[in-house]
Structure formats: structure tokens, C-alpha cells
PDB file of N, CA and C in Angstrom:
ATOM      1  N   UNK A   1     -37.613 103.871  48.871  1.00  0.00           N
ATOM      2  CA  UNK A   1     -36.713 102.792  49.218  1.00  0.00           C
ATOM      3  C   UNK A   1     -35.867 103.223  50.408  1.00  0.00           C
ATOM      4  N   UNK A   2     -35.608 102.123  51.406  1.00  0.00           N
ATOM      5  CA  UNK A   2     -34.886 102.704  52.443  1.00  0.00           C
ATOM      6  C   UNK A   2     -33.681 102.462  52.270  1.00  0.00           C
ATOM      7  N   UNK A   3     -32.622 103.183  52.738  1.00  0.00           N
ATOM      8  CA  UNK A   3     -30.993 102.396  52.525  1.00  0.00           C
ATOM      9  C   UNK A   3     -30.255 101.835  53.102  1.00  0.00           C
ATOM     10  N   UNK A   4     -30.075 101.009  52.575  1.00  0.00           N
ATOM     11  CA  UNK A   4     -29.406  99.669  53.482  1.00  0.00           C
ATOM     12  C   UNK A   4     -28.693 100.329  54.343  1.00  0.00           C
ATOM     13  N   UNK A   5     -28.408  99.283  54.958  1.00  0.00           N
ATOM     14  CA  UNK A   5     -27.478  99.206  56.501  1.00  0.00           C
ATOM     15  C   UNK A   5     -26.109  99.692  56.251  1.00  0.00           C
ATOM     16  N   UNK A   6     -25.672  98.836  54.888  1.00  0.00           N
ATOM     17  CA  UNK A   6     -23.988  98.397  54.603  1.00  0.00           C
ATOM     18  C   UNK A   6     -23.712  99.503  53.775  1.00  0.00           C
ATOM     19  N   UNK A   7     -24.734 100.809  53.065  1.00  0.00           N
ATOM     20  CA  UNK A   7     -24.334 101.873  52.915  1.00  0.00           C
ATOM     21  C   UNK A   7     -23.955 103.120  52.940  1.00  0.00           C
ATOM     22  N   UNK A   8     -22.676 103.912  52.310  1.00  0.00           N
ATOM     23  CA  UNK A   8     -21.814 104.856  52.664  1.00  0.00           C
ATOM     24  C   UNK A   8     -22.791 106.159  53.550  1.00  0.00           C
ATOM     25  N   UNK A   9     -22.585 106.707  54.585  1.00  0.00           N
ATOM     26  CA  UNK A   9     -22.856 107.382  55.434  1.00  0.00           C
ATOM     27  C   UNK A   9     -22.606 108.918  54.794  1.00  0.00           C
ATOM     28  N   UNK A  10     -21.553 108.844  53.940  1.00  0.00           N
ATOM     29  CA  UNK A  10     -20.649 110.209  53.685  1.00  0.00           C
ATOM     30  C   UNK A  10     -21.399 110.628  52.429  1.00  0.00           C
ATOM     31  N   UNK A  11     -21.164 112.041  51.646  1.00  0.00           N
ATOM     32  CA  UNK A  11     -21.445 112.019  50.758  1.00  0.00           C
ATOM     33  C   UNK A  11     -20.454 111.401  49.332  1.00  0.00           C
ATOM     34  N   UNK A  12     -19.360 111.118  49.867  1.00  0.00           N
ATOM     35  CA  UNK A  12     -18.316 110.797  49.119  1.00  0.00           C
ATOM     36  C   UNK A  12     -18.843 109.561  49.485  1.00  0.00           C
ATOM     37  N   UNK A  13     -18.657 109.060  49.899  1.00  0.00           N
ATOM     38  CA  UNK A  13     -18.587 107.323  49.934  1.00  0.00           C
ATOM     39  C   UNK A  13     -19.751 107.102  49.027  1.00  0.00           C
ATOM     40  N   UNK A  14     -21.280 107.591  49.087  1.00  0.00           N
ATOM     41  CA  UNK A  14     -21.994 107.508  48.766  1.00  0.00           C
ATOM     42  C   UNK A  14     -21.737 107.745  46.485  1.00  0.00           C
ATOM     43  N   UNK A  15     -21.020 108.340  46.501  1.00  0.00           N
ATOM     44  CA  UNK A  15     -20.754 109.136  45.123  1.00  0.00           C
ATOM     45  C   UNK A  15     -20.027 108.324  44.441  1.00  0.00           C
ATOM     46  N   UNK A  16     -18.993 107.234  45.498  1.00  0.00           N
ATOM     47  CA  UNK A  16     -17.773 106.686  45.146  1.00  0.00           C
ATOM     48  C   UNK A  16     -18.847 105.297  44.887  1.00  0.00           C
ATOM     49  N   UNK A  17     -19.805 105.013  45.362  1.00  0.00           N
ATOM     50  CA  UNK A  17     -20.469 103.568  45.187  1.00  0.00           C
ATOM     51  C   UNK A  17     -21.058 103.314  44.199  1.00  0.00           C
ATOM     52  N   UNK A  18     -21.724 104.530  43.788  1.00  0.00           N
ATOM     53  CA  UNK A  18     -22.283 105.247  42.448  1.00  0.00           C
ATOM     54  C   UNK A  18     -21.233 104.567  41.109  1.00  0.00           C
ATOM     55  N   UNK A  19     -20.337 104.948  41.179  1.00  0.00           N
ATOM     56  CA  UNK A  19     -18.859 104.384  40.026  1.00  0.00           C
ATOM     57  C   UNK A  19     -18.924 103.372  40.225  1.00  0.00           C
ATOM     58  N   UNK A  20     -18.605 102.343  41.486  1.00  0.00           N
ATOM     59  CA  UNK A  20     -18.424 101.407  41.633  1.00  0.00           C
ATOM     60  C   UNK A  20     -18.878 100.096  41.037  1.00  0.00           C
ATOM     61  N   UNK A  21     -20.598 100.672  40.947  1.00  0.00           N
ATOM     62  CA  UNK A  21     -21.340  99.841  40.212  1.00  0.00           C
ATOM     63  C   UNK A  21     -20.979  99.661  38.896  1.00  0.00           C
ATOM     64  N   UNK A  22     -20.294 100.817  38.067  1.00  0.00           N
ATOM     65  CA  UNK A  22     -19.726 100.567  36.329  1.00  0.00           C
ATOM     66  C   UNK A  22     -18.782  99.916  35.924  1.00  0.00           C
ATOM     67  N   UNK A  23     -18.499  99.229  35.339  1.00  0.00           N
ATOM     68  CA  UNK A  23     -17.292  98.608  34.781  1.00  0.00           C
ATOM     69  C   UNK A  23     -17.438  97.882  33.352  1.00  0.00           C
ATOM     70  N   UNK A  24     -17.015  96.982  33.095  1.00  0.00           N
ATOM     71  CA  UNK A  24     -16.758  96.364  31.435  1.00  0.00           C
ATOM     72  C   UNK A  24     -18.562  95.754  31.263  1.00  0.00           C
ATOM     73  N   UNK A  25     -18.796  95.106  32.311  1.00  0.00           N
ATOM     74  CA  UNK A  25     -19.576  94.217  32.258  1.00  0.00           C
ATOM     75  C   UNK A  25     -20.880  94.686  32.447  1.00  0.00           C
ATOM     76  N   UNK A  26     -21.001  95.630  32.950  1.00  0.00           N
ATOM     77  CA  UNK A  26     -21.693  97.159  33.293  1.00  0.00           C
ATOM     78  C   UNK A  26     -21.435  98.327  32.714  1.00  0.00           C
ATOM     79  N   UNK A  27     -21.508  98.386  31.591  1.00  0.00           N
ATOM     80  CA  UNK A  27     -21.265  99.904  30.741  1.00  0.00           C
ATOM     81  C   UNK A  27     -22.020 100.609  31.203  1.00  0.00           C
ATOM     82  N   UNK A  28     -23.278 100.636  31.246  1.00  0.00           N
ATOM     83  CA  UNK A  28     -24.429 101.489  30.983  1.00  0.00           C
ATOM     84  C   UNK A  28     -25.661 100.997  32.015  1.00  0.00           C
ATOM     85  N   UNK A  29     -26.424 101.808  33.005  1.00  0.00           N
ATOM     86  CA  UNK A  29     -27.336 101.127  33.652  1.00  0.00           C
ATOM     87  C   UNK A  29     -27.960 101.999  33.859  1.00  0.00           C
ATOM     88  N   UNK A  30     -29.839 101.895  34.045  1.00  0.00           N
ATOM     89  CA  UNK A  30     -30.692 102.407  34.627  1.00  0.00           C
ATOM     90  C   UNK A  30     -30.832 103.108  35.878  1.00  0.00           C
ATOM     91  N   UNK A  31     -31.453 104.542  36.627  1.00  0.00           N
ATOM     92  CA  UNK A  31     -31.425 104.651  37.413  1.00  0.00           C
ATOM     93  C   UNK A  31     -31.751 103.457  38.991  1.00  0.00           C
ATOM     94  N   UNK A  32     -32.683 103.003  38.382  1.00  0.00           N
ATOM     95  CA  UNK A  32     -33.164 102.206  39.319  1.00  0.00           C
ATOM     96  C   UNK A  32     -32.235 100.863  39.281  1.00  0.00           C
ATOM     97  N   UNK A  33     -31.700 100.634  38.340  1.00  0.00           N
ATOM     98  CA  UNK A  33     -30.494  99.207  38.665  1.00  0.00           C
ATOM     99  C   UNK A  33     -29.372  99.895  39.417  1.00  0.00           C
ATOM    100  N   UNK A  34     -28.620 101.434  39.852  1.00  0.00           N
ATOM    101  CA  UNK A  34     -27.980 102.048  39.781  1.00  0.00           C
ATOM    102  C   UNK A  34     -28.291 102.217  41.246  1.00  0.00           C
ATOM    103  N   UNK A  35     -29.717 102.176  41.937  1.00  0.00           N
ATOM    104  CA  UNK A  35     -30.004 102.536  42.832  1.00  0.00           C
ATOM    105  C   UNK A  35     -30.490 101.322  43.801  1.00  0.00           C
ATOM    106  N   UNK A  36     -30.441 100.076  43.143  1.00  0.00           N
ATOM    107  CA  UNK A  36     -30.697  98.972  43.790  1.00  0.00           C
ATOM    108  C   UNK A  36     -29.271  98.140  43.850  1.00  0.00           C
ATOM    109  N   UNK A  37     -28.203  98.158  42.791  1.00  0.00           N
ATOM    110  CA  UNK A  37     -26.775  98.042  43.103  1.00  0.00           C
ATOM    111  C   UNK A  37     -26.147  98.942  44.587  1.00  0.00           C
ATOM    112  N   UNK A  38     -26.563 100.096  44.618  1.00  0.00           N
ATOM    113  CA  UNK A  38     -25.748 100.946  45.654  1.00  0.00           C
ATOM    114  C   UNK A  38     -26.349 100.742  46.751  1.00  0.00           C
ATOM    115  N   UNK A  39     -28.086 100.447  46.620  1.00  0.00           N
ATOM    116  CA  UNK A  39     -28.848 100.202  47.961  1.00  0.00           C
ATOM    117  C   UNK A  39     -29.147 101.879  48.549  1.00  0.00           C
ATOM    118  N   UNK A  40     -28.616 102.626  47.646  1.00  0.00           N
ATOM    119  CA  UNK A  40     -29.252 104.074  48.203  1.00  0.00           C
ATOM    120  C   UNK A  40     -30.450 104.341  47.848  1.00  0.00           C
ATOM    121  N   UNK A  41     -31.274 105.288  48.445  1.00  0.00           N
ATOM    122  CA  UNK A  41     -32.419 105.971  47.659  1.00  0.00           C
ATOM    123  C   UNK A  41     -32.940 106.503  46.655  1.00  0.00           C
ATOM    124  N   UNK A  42     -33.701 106.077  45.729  1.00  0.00           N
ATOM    125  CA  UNK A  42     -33.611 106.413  43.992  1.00  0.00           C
ATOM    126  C   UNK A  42     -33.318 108.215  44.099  1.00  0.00           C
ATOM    127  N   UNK A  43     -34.345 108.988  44.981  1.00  0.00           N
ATOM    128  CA  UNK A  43     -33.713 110.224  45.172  1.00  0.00           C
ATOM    129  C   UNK A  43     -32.232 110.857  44.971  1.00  0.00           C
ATOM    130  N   UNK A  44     -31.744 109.989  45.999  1.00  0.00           N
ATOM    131  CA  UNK A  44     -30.503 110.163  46.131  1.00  0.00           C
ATOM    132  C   UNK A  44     -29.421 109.860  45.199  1.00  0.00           C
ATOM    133  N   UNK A  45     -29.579 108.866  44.426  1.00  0.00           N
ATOM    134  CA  UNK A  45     -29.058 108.219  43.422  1.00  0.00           C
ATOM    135  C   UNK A  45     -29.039 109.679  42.135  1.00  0.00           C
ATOM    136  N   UNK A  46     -30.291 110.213  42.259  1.00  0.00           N
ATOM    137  CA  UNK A  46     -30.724 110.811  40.816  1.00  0.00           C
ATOM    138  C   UNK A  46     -29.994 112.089  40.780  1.00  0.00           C
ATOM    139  N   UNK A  47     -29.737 112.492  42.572  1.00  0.00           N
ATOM    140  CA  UNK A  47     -29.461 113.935  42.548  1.00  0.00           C
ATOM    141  C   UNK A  47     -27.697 113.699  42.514  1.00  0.00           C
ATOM    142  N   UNK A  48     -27.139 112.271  42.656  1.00  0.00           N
ATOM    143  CA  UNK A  48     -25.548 112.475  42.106  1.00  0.00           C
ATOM    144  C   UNK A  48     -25.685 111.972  41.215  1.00  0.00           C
ATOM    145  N   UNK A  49     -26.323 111.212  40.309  1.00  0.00           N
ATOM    146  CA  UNK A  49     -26.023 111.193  39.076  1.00  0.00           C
ATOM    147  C   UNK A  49     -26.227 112.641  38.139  1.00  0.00           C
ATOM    148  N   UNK A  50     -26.805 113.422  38.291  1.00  0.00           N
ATOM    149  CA  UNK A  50     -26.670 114.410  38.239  1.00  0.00           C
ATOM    150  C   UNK A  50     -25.888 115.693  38.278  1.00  0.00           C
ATOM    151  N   UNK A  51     -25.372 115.269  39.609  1.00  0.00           N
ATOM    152  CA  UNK A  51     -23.834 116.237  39.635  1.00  0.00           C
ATOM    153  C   UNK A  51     -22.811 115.452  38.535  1.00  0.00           C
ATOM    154  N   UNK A  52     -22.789 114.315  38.322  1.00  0.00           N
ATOM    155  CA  UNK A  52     -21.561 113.476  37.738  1.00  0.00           C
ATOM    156  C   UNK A  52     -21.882 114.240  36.270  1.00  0.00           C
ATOM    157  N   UNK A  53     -23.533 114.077  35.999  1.00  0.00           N
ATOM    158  CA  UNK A  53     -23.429 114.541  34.290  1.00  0.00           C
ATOM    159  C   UNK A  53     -23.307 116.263  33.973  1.00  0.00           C
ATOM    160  N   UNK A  54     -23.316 116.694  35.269  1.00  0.00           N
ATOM    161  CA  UNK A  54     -22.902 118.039  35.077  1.00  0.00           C
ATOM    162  C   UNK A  54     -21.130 118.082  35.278  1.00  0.00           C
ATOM    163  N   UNK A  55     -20.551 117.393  35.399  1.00  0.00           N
ATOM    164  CA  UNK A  55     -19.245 117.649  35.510  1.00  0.00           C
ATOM    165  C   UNK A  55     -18.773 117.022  34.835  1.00  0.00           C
ATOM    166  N   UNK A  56     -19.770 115.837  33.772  1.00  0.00           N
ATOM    167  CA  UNK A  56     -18.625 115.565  32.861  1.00  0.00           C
ATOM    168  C   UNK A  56     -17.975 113.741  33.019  1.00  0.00           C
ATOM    169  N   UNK A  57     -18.772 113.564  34.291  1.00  0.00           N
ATOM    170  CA  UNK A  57     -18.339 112.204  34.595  1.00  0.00           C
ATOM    171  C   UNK A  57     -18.913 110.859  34.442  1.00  0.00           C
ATOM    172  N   UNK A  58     -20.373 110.981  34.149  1.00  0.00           N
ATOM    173  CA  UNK A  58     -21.148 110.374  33.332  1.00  0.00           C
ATOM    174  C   UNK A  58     -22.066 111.261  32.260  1.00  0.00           C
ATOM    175  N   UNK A  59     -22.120 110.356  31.427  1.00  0.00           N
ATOM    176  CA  UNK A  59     -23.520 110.478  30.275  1.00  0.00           C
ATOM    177  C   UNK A  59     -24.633 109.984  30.152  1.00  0.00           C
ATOM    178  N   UNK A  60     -25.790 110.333  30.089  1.00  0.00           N
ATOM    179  CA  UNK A  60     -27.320 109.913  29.818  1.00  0.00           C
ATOM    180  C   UNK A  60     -27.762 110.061  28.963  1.00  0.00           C
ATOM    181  N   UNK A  61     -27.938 108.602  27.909  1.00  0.00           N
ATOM    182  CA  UNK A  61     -28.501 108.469  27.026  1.00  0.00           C
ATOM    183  C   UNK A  61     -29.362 108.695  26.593  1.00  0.00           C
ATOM    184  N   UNK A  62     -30.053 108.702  25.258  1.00  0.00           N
ATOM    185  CA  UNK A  62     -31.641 108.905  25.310  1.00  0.00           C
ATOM    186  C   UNK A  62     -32.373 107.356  25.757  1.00  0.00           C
ATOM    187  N   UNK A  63     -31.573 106.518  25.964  1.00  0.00           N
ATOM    188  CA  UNK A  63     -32.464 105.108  26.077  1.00  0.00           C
ATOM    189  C   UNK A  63     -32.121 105.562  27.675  1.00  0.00           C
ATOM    190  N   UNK A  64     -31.720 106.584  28.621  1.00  0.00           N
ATOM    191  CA  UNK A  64     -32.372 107.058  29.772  1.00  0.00           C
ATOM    192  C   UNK A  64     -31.042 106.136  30.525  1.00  0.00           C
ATOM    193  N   UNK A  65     -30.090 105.602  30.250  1.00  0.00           N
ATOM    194  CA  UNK A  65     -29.092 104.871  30.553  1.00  0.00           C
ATOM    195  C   UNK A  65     -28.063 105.923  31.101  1.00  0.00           C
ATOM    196  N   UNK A  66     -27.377 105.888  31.962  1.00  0.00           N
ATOM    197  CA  UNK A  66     -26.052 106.373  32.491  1.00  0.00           C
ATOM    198  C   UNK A  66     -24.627 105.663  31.927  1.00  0.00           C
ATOM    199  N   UNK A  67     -23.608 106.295  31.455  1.00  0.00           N
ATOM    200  CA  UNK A  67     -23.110 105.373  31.234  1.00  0.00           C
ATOM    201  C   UNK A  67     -21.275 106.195  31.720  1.00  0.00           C
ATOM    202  N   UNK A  68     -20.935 105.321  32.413  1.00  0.00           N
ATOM    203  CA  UNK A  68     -19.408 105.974  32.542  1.00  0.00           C
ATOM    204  C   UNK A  68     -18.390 106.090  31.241  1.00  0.00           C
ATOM    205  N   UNK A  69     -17.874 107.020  30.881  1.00  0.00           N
ATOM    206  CA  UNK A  69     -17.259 107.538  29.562  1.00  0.00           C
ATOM    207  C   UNK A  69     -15.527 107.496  29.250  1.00  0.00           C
ATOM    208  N   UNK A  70     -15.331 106.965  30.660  1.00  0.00           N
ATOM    209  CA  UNK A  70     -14.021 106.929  30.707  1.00  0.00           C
ATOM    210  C   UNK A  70     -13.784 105.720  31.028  1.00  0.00           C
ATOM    211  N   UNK A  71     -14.317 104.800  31.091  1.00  0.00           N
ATOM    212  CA  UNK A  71     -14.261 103.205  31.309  1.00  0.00           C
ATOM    213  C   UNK A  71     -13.709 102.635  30.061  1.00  0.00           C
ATOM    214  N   UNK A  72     -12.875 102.065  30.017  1.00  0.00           N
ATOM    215  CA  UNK A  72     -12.842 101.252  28.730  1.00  0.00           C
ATOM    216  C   UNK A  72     -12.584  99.829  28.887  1.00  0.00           C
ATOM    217  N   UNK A  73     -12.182  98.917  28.012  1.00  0.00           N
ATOM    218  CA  UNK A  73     -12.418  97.636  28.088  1.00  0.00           C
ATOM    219  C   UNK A  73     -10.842  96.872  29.297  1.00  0.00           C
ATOM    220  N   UNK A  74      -9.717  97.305  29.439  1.00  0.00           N
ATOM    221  CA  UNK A  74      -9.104  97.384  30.195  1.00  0.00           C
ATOM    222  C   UNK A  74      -7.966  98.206  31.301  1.00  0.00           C
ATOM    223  N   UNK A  75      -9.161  99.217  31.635  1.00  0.00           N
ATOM    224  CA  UNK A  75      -8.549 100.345  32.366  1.00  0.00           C
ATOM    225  C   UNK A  75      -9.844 101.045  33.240  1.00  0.00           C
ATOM    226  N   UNK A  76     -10.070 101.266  34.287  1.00  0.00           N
ATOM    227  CA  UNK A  76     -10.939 102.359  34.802  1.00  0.00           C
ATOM    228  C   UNK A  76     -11.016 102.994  35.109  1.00  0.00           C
ATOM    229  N   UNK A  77     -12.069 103.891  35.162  1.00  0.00           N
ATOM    230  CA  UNK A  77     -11.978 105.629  35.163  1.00  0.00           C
ATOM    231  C   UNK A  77     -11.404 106.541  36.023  1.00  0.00           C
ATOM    232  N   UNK A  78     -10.595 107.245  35.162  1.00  0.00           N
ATOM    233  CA  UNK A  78      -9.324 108.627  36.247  1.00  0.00           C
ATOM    234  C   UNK A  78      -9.780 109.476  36.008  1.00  0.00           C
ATOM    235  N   UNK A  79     -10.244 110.058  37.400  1.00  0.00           N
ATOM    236  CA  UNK A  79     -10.591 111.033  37.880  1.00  0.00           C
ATOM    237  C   UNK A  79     -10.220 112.703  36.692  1.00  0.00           C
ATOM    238  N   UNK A  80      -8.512 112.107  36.547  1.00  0.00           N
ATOM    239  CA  UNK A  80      -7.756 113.262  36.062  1.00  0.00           C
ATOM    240  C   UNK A  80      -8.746 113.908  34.606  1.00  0.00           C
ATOM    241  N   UNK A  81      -9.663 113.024  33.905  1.00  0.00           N
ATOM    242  CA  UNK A  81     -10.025 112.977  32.697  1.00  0.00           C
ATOM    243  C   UNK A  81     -11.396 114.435  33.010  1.00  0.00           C
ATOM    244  N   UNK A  82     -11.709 114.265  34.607  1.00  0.00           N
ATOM    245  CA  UNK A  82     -12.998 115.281  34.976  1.00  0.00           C
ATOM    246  C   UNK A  82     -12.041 116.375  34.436  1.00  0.00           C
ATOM    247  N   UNK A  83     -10.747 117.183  34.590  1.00  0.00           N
ATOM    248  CA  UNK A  83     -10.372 118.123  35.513  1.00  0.00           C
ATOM    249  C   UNK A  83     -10.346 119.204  34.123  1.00  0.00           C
ATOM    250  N   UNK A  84     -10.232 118.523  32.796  1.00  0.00           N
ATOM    251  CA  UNK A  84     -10.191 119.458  31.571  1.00  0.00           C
ATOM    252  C   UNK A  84     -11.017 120.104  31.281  1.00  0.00           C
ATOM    253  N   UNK A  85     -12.408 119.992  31.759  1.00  0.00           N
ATOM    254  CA  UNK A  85     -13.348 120.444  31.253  1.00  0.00           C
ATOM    255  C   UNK A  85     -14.331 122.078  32.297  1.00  0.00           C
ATOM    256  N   UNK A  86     -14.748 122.980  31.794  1.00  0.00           N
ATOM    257  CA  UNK A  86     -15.289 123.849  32.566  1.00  0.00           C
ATOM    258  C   UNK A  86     -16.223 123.446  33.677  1.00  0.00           C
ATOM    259  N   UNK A  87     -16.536 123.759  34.694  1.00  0.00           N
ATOM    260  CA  UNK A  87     -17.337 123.100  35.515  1.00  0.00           C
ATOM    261  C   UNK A  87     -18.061 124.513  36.311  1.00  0.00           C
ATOM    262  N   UNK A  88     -19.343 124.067  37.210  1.00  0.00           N
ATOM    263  CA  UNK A  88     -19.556 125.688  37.604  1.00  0.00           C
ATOM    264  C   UNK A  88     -18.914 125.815  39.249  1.00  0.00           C
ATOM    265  N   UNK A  89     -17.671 124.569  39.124  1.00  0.00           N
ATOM    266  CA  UNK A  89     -17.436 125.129  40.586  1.00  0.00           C
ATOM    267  C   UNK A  89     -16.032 125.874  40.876  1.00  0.00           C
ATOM    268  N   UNK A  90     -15.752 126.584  39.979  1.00  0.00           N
ATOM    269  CA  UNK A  90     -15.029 127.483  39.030  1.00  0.00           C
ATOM    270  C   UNK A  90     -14.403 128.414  40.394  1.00  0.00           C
ATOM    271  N   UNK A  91     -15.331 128.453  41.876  1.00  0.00           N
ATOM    272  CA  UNK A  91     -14.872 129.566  42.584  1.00  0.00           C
ATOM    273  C   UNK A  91     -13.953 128.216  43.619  1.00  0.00           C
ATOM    274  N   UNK A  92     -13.642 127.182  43.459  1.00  0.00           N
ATOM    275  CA  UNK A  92     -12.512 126.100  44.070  1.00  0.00           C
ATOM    276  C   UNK A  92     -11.006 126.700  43.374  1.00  0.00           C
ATOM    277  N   UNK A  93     -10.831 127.297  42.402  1.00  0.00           N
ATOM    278  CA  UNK A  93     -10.036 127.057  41.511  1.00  0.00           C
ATOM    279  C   UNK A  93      -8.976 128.732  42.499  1.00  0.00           C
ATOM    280  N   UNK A  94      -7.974 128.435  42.669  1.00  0.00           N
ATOM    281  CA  UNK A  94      -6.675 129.197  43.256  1.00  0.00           C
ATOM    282  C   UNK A  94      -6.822 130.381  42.067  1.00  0.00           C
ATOM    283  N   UNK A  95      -6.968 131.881  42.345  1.00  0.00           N
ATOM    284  CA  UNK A  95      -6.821 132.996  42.096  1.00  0.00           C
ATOM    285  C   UNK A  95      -5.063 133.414  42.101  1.00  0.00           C
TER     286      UNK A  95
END
């Protein structure tokens, strides 16, 4: 799949569009709905959803679903909720 025109250039922007797609009405979605919402490359899609479930910021179901964990029915997801948990990028962290 090629990626649209109207999408993020950055890797952040790209990561931030990723979330964007989740909300109340959108709990839970497929890679490929995930990757046709953002208009990025299923590749690309797979290798940050990936970082997100290694840090804690999404979950993957066994029905193969992503689902944001900190969403709830009127509030959306803070960042602050990543920061409790061990992560392996452990050498960011002030000595």
C-alpha cells in the first residue's frame, strides 16, 4: 500500500495518527483497519504497533485486535499512564 499524500512525514506524527484512530467508538481494531484509517503502510503500521505493545500502550488480543487500554468511555489516553511501567529504553532515564 502506498501512503497517502495527507500523511505524517515524522515518525511521531506518524505514531500520534496511530492513537488517533482509537476512541469510544473504536475500542479495538485490526491491523489493516488501523492501516487504512492512518493511510500508512501495513509495514509500517505493524512495526509501531509494536513498539506501543512493547511499552505498554496498546494490547493485542487473541482475536488479533489492538486495543488502546487507557481509553475509557469519557476521557482519553495520558501518556502519564506509559511512564509506570519498565520499558527497555531504560538508558533515557537521568543517572
Amino acid at each position: 500500500m502506498k501512503r497517502r499524500a495527507d500523511t505524517p512525514q515524522s515518525v511521531t506524527g506518524r505514531a500520534l495518527s496511530i492513537l488517533g484512530v482509537f476512541g469510544p467508538d473504536h475500542p479495538a481494531l485490526t491491523l489493516s483497519e488501523i492501516s487504512k484509517r492512518t493511510g500508512l503502510p501495513v509495514t509500517t503500521t505493524f512495526r509501531l504497533l509494536g513498539e506501543f505493545v512493547e511499552c505498554g500502550g496498546l494490547v493485542r488480543d487473541v482475536d488479533r485486535r489492538y486495543r488502546n487500554i487507557t481509553w475509557t468511555q469519557t476521557s482519553p489516553p495520558r501518556l502519564s499512564t506509559w511512564f509506570g511501567r519498565p520499558r527497555r529504553f531504560s538508558w533515557l532515564r537521568r543517572r
